[in-house]
Structures are given as C-alpha cells and as structure tokens.
C-alpha atoms as a PDB file:
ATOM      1  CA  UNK A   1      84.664 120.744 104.270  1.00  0.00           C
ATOM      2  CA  UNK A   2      85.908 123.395 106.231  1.00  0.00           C
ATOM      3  CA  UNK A   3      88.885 125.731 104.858  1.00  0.00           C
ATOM      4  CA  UNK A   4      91.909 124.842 105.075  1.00  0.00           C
ATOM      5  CA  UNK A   5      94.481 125.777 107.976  1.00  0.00           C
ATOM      6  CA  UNK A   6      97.501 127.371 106.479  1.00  0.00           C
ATOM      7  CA  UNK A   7     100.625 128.394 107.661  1.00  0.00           C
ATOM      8  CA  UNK A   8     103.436 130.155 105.240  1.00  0.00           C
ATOM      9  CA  UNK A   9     105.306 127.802 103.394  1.00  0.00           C
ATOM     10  CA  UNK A  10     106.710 127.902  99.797  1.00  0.00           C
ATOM     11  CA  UNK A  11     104.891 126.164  97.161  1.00  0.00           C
ATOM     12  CA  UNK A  12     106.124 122.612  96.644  1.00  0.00           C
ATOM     13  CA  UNK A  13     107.662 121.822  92.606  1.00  0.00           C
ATOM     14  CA  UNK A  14     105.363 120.351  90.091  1.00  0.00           C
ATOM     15  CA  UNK A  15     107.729 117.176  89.977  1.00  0.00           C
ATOM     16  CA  UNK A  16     104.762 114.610  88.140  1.00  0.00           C
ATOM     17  CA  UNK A  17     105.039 112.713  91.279  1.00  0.00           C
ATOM     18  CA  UNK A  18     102.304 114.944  92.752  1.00  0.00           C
ATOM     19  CA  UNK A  19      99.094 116.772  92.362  1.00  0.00           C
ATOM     20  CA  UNK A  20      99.954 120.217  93.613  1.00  0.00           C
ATOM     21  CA  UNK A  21      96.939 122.925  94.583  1.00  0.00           C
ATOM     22  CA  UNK A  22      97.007 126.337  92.653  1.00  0.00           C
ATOM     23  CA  UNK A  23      98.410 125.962  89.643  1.00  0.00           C
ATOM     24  CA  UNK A  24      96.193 126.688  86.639  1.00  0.00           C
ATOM     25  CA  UNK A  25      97.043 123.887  84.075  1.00  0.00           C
ATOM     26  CA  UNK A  26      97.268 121.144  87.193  1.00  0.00           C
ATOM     27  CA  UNK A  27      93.650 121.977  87.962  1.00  0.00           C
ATOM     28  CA  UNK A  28      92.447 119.064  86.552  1.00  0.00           C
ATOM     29  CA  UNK A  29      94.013 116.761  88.128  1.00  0.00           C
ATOM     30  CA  UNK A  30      93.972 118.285  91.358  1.00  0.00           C
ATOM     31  CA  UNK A  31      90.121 118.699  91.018  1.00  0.00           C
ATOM     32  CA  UNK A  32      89.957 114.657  89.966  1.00  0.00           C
ATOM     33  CA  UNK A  33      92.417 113.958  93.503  1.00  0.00           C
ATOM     34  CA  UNK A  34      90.067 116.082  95.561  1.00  0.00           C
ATOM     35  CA  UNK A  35      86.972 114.508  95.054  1.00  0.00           C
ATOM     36  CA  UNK A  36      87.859 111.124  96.341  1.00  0.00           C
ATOM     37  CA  UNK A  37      88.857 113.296  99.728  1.00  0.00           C
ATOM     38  CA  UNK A  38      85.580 115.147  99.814  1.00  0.00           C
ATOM     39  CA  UNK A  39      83.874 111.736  99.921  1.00  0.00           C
ATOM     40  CA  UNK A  40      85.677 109.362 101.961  1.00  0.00           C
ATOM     41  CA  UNK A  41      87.129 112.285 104.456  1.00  0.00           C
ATOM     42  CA  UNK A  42      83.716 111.693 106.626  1.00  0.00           C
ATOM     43  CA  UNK A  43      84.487 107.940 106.968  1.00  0.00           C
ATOM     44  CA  UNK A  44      87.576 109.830 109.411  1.00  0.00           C
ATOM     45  CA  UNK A  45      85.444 111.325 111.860  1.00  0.00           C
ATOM     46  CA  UNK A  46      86.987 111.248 115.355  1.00  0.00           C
ATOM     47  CA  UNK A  47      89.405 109.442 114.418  1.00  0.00           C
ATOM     48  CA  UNK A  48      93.260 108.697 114.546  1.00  0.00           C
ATOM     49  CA  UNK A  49      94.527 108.600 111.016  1.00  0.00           C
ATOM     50  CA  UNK A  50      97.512 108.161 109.473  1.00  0.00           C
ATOM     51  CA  UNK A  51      97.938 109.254 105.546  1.00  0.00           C
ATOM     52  CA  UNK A  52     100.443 107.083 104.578  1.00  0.00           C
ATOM     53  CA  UNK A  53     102.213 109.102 101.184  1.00  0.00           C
ATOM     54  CA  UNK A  54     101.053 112.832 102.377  1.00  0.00           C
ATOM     55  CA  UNK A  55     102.088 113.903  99.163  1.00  0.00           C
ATOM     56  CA  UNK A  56     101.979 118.285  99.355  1.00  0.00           C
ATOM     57  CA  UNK A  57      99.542 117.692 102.585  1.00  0.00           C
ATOM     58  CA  UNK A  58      96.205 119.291 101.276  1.00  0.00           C
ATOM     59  CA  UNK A  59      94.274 116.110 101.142  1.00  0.00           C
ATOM     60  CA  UNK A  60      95.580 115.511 105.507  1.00  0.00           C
ATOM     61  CA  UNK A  61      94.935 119.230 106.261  1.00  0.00           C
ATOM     62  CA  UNK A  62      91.419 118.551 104.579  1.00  0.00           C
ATOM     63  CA  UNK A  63      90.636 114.969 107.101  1.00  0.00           C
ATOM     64  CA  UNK A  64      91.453 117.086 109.931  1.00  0.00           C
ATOM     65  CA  UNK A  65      88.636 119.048 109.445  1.00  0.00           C
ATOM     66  CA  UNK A  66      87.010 115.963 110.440  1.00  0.00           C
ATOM     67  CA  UNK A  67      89.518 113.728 112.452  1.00  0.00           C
ATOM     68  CA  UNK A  68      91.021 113.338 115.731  1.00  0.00           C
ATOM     69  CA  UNK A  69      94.265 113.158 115.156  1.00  0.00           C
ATOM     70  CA  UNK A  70      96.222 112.784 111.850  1.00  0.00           C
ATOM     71  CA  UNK A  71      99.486 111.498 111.396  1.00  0.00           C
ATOM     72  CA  UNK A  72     101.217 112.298 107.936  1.00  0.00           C
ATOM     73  CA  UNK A  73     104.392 110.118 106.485  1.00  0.00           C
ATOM     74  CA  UNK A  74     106.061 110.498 103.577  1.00  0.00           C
ATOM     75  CA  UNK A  75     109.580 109.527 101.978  1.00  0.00           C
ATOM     76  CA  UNK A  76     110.281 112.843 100.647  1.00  0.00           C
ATOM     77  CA  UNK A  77     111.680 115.179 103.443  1.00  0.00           C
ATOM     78  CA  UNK A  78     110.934 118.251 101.069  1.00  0.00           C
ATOM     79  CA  UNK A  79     107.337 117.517 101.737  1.00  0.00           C
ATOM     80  CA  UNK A  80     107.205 116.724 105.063  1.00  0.00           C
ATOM     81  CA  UNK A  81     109.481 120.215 105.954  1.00  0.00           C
ATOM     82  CA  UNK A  82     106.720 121.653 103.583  1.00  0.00           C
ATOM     83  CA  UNK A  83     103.560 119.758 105.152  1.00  0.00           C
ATOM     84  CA  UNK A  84     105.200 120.944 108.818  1.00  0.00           C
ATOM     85  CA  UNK A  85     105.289 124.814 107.636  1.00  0.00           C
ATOM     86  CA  UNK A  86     102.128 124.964 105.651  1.00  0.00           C
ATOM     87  CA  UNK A  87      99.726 122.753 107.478  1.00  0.00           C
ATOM     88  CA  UNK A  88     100.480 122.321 111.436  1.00  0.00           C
ATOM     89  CA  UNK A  89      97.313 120.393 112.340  1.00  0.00           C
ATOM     90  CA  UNK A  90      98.986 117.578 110.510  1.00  0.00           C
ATOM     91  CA  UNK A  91     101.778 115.544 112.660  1.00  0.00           C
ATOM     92  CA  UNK A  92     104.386 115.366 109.602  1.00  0.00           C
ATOM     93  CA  UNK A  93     106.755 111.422 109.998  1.00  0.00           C
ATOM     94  CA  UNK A  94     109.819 110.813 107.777  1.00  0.00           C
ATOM     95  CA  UNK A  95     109.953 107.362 106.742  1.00  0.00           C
ATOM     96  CA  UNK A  96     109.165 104.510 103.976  1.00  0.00           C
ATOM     97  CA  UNK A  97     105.999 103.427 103.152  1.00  0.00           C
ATOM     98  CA  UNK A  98     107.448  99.551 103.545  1.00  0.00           C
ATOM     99  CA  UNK A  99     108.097  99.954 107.243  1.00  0.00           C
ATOM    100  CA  UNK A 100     105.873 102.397 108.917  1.00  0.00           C
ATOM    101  CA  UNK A 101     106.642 104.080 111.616  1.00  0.00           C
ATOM    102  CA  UNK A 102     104.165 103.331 114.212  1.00  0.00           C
ATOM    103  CA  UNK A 103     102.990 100.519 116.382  1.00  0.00           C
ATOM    104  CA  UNK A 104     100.778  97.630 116.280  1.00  0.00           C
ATOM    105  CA  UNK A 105      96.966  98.991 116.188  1.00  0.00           C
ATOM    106  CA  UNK A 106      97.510 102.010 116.423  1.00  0.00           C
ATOM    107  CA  UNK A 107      95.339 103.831 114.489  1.00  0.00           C
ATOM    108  CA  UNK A 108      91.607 103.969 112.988  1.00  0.00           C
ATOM    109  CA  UNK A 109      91.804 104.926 109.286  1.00  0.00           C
ATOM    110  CA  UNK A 110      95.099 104.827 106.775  1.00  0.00           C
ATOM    111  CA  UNK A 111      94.659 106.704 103.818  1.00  0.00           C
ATOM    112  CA  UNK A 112      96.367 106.225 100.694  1.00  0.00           C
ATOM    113  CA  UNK A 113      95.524 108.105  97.980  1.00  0.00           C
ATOM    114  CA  UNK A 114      97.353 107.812  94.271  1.00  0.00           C
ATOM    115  CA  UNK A 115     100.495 106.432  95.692  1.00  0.00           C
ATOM    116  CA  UNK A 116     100.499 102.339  95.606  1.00  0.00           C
ATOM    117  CA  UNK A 117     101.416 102.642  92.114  1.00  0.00           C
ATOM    118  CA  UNK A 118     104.511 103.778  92.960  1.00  0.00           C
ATOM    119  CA  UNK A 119     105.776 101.726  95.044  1.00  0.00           C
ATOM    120  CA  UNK A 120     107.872  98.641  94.415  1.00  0.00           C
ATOM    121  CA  UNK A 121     106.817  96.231  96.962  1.00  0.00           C
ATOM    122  CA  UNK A 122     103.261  97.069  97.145  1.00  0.00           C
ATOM    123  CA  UNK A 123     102.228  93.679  99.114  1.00  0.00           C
ATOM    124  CA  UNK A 124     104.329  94.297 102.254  1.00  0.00           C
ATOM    125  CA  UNK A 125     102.797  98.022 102.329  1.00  0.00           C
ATOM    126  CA  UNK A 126      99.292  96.812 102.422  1.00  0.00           C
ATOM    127  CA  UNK A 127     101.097  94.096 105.578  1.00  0.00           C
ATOM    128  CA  UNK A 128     101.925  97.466 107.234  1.00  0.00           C
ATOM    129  CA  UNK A 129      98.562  99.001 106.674  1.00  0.00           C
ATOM    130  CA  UNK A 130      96.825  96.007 108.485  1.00  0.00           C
ATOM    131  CA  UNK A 131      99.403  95.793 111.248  1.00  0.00           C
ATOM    132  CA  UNK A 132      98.982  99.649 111.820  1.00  0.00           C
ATOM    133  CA  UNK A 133      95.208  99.596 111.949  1.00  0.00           C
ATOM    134  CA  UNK A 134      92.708  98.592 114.833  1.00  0.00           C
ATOM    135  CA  UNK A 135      90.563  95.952 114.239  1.00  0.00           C
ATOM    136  CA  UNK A 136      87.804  97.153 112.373  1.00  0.00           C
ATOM    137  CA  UNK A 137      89.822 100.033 110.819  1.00  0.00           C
ATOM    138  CA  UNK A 138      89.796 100.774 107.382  1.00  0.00           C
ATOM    139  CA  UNK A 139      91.906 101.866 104.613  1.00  0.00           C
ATOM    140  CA  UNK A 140      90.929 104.007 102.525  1.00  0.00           C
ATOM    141  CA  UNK A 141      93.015 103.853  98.861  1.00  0.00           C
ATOM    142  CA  UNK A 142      92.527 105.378  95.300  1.00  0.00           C
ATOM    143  CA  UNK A 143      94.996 104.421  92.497  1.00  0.00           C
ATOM    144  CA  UNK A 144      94.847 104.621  88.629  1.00  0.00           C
ATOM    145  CA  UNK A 145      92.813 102.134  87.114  1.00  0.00           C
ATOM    146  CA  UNK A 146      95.240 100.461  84.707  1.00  0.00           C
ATOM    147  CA  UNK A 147      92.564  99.597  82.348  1.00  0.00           C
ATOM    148  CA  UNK A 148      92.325 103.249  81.182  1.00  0.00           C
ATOM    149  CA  UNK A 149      95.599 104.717  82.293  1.00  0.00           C
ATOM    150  CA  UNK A 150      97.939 102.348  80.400  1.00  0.00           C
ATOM    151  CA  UNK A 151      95.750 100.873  77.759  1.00  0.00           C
ATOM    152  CA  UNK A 152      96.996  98.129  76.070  1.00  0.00           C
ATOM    153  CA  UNK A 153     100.547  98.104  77.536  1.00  0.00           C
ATOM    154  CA  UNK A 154     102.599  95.717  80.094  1.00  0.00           C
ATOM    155  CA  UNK A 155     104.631  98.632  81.851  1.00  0.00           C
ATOM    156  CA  UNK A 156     103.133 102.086  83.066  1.00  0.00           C
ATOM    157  CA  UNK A 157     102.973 105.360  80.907  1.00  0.00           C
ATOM    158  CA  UNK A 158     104.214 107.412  83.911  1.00  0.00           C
ATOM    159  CA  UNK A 159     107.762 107.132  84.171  1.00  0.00           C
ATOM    160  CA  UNK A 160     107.078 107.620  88.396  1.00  0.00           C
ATOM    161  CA  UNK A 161     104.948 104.436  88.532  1.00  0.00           C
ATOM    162  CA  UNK A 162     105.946 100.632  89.098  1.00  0.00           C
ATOM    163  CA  UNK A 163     103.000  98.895  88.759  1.00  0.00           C
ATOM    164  CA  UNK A 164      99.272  99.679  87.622  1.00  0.00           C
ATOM    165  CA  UNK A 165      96.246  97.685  89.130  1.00  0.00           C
ATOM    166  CA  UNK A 166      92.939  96.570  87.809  1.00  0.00           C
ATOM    167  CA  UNK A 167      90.107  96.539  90.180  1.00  0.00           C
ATOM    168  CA  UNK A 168      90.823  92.748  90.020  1.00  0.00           C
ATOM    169  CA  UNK A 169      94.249  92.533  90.929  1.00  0.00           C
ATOM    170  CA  UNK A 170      93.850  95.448  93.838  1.00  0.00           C
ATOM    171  CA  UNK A 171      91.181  93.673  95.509  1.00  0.00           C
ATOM    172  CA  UNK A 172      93.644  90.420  95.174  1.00  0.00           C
ATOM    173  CA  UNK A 173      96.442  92.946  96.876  1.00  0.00           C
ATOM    174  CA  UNK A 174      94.395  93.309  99.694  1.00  0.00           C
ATOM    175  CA  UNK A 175      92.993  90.547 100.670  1.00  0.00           C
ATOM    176  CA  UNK A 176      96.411  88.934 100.809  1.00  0.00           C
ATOM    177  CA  UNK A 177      97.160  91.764 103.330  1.00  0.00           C
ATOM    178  CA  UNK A 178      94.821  90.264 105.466  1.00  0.00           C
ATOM    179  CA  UNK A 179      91.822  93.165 104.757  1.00  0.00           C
ATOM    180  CA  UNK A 180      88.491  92.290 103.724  1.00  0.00           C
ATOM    181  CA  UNK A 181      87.279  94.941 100.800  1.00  0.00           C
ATOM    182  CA  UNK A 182      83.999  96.554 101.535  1.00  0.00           C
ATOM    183  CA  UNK A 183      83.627  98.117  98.604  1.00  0.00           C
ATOM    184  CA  UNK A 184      85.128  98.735  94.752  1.00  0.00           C
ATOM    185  CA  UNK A 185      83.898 102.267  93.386  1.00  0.00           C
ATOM    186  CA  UNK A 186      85.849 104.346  90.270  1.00  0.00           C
ATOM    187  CA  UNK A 187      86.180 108.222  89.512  1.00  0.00           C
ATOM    188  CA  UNK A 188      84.314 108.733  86.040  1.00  0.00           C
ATOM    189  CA  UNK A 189      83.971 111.934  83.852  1.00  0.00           C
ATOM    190  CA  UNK A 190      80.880 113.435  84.718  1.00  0.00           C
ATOM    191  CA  UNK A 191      78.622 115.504  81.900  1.00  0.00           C
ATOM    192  CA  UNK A 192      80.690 118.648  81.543  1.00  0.00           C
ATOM    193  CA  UNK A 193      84.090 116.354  80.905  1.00  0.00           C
ATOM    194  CA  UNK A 194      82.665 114.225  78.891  1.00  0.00           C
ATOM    195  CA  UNK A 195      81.514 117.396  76.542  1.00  0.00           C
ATOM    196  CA  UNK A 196      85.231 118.369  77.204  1.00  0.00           C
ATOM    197  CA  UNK A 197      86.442 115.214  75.821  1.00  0.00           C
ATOM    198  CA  UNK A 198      84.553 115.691  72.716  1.00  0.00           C
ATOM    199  CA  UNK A 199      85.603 118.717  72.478  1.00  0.00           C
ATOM    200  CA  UNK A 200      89.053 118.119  72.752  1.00  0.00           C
ATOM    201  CA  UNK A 201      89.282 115.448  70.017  1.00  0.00           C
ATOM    202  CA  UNK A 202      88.081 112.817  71.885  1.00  0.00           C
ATOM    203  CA  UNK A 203      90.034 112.997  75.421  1.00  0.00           C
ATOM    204  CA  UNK A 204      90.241 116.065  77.221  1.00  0.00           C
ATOM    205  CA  UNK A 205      93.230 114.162  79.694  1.00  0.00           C
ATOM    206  CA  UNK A 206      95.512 113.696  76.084  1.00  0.00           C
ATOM    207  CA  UNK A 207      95.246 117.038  75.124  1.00  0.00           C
ATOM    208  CA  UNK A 208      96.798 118.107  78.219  1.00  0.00           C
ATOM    209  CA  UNK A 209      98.915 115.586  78.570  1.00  0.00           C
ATOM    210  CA  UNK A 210     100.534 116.400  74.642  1.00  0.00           C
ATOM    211  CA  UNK A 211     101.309 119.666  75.134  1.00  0.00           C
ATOM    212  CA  UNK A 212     103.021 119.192  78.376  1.00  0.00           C
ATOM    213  CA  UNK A 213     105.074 116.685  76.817  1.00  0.00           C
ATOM    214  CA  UNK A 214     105.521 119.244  73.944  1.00  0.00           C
ATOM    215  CA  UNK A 215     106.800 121.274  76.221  1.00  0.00           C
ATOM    216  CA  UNK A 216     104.695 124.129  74.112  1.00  0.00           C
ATOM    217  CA  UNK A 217     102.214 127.016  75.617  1.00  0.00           C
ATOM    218  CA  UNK A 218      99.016 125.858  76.109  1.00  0.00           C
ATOM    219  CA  UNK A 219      96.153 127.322  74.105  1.00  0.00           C
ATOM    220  CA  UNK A 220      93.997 130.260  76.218  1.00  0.00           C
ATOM    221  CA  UNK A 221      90.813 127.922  75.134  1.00  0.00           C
ATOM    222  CA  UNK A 222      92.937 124.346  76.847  1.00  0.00           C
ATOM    223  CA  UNK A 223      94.440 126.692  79.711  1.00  0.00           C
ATOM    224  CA  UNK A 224      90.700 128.311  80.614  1.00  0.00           C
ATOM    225  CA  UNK A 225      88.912 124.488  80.386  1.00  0.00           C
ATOM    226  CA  UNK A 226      91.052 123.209  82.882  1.00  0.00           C
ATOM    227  CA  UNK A 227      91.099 125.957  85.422  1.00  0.00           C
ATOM    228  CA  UNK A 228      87.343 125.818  85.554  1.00  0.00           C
ATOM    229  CA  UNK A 229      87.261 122.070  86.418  1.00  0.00           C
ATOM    230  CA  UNK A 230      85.292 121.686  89.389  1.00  0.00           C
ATOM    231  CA  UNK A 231      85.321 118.725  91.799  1.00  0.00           C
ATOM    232  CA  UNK A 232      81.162 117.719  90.883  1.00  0.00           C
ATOM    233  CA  UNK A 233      82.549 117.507  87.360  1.00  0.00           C
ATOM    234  CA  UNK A 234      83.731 114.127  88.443  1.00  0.00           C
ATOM    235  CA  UNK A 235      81.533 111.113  89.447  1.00  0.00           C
ATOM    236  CA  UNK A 236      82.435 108.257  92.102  1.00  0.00           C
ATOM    237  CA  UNK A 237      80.094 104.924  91.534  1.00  0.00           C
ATOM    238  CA  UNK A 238      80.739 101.297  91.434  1.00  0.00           C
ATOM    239  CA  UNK A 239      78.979 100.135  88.072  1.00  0.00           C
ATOM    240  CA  UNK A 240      81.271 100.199  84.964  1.00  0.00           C
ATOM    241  CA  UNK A 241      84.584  99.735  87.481  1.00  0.00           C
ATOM    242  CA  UNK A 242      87.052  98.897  84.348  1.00  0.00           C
ATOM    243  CA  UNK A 243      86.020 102.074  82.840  1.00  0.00           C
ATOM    244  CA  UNK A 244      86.899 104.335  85.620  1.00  0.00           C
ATOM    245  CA  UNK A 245      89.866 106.390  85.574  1.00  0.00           C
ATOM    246  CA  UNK A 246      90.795 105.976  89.603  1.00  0.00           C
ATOM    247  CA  UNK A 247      89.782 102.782  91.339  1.00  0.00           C
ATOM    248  CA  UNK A 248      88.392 103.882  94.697  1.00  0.00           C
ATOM    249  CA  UNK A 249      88.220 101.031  97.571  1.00  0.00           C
ATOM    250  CA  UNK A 250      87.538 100.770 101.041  1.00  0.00           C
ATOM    251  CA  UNK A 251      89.097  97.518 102.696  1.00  0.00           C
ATOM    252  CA  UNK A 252      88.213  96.620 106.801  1.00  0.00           C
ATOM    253  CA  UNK A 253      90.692  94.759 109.311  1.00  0.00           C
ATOM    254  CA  UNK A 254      89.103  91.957 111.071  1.00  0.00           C
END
C-alpha cells in the first residue's frame, strides 16, 4: 500500500469505540484492524466504495490507494470533521448506518470493518448494504468472533457492543440480506503472538486489557511488546473459523 495522504487534523480520542493509529499501547489492536485492510483493500480496485462506519478514516484513506472513488459515512460528526481535515481523498457523509445515504446501486464495494457489532438493528444494515451495491458487488465485513471475544457469556464484554456473531449466525445475517457469502476466513495469532501469549500468562490481549481497566501504568516490558506488533504477526485463513479472533467475510449481490 501506498502512504497515506494526510492533511493536518487533530488526533481523534481513544473513546474504546475505535482503533486509533499512533498511539503506543493501541498498537495492537490497530496492527490486528490493519491487516484485514491490507488484504481485502485490492478486492477495491477501480472501484466506487463506500466504507460504511469510517471510524478515524485510516482504513478509507488506505482503499484509495487502490479505488476509484470512496465514499466515507459515519454517525459521529467528530470523525467525519476529522476524516474531512486529515484525509481529503475520502468523500466524508453524516448519517446512520440504518438508512444510508445513497441511492439504489450505486456503488461497487461497501466495507465494514469492526462495526456490525455495534449496531442495534444489524439486519436492516446488511438490507442497506445490498440495496446500495451493484449487482455483483461485494461487501467486505470483519467483526469479533464471539466465540473468543465473549467466551461463555450471553451479552458482550465491551460495553460499546450490542450483539456478537459466530461465523454461523453472520453468514445467517447475510444471507437474509439478500447476499450470497463467498467466503468465511478469521484473523489468528501468528508465531510471534502466540510466544507473546505465553509469555504473558497465557493471553497477551488480557494482559492489556487488565491494566487498562486498572487504570495502572503499563510495564516498559507490556508497553515495548505491543508497540512492536507488526501487521504479519497476524494470520487471515479459513480453517479453525471458531477459533479466530475477527471473523473476516466476503458476501456478493446477485
């Protein structure tokens, strides 16, 4: 990917509603975001896209390396003033997910990256999504995998999410949208996080996650593991898809 067109533009707030580039202990996570981008932005070559949840706008500045044209929406009008400042090849739209704001077939690719989960009527979004799209378009969308977010529990960990999925009940979501699911992959832990995890007592995403719930300083050996994440320290495949961390799918329009 190419680098990134910048304009000036004040940093957006770590809220926990979104990954944020730049900051040290949000590495991680950022890293674990980015990688899905790195491999599905190609699948947006020459094309009209919309990114439907733009979130801080990296991931759209990033797809128009690639695309013709892409269209960003989100609810938050913080981030759209701060997509519109900081990254002006992306056309910024106010508006709610549930009722998007353009017409009938009018564009190639929605993405939708780590933001179903938190909406509350996730069903009529995936409607808009196929009303949006050409035939033959695709969206492109990454969520938690509930199976590994939220083990063993009914309601969500994060306090910004509605409802988890299982690979199961996404692929169920969209084909009652009317989209036809090409294919089911999942973001794994490649070598080096794995020997992080052991490290870390077992899981290198609960050490991180206890400490900022502790609300504590992070130790220099935690702080200087996570700023050296890397995206190829993450692995996208289909086999083993209820023990990935992100469920990764690709669904076509008729």
């Amino acid at each position: 990917m190419g680098e990134a067109h910048v304009g000036t533009a004040e940093q957006l707030p770590l809220t926990g509603e979104r990954t944020v580039p730049g900051i040290a202990e949000e590495n991680y996570w950022f890293r674990r975001h980015e990688v899905v981008y790195r491999a599905l932005s190609p699948r947006c070559t020459g094309s009209d896209v919309l990114e439907a949840g733009a979130g801080e706008g990296y991931g759209a500045d990033m797809i128009a390396d690639v695309a013709r044209r892409v269209i960003g929406l989100d609810y938050d009008i913080s981030a759209v003033e701060h997509i519109r400042a900081r990254y002006p090849r992306v056309e910024m739209l106010h508006g709610n997910l549930a009722e998007l704001p353009l017409p009938d077939a009018s564009v190639d690719v929605v993405v939708n990256f780590q933001v179903i989960e938190h909406l509350w009527d996730q069903l009529q979004f995936l409607r808009e999504c196929t009303r949006v799209l050409r035939p033959g378009g695709e969206l492109l969308i990454t969520t938690p995998n509930r199976i590994t977010f939220s083990p063993g529990r009914d309601t969500p960990l994060n306090p910004f999410h509605t409802r988890e999925l299982n690979a199961a009940e996404l692929t169920e979501l969209l084909e009652q949208a009317g989209l036809t699911v090409e294919k089911m992959a999942g973001v794994h832990h490649g070598s080096r996080l794995r020997a992080l995890d052991a490290k870390h007592g077992g899981s290198f995403i609960d050490a991180q996650i206890e400490r900022a719930l502790a609300g504590e300083p992070w130790p220099e050996e935690l702080t200087s593991d996570v700023a050296g994440i890397a995206v190829d320290d993450f692995e996208l495949r289909e086999p083993d898809i209820d023990a990935s961390l992100d469920l990764v799918a690709i669904a076509v329009k008729p």
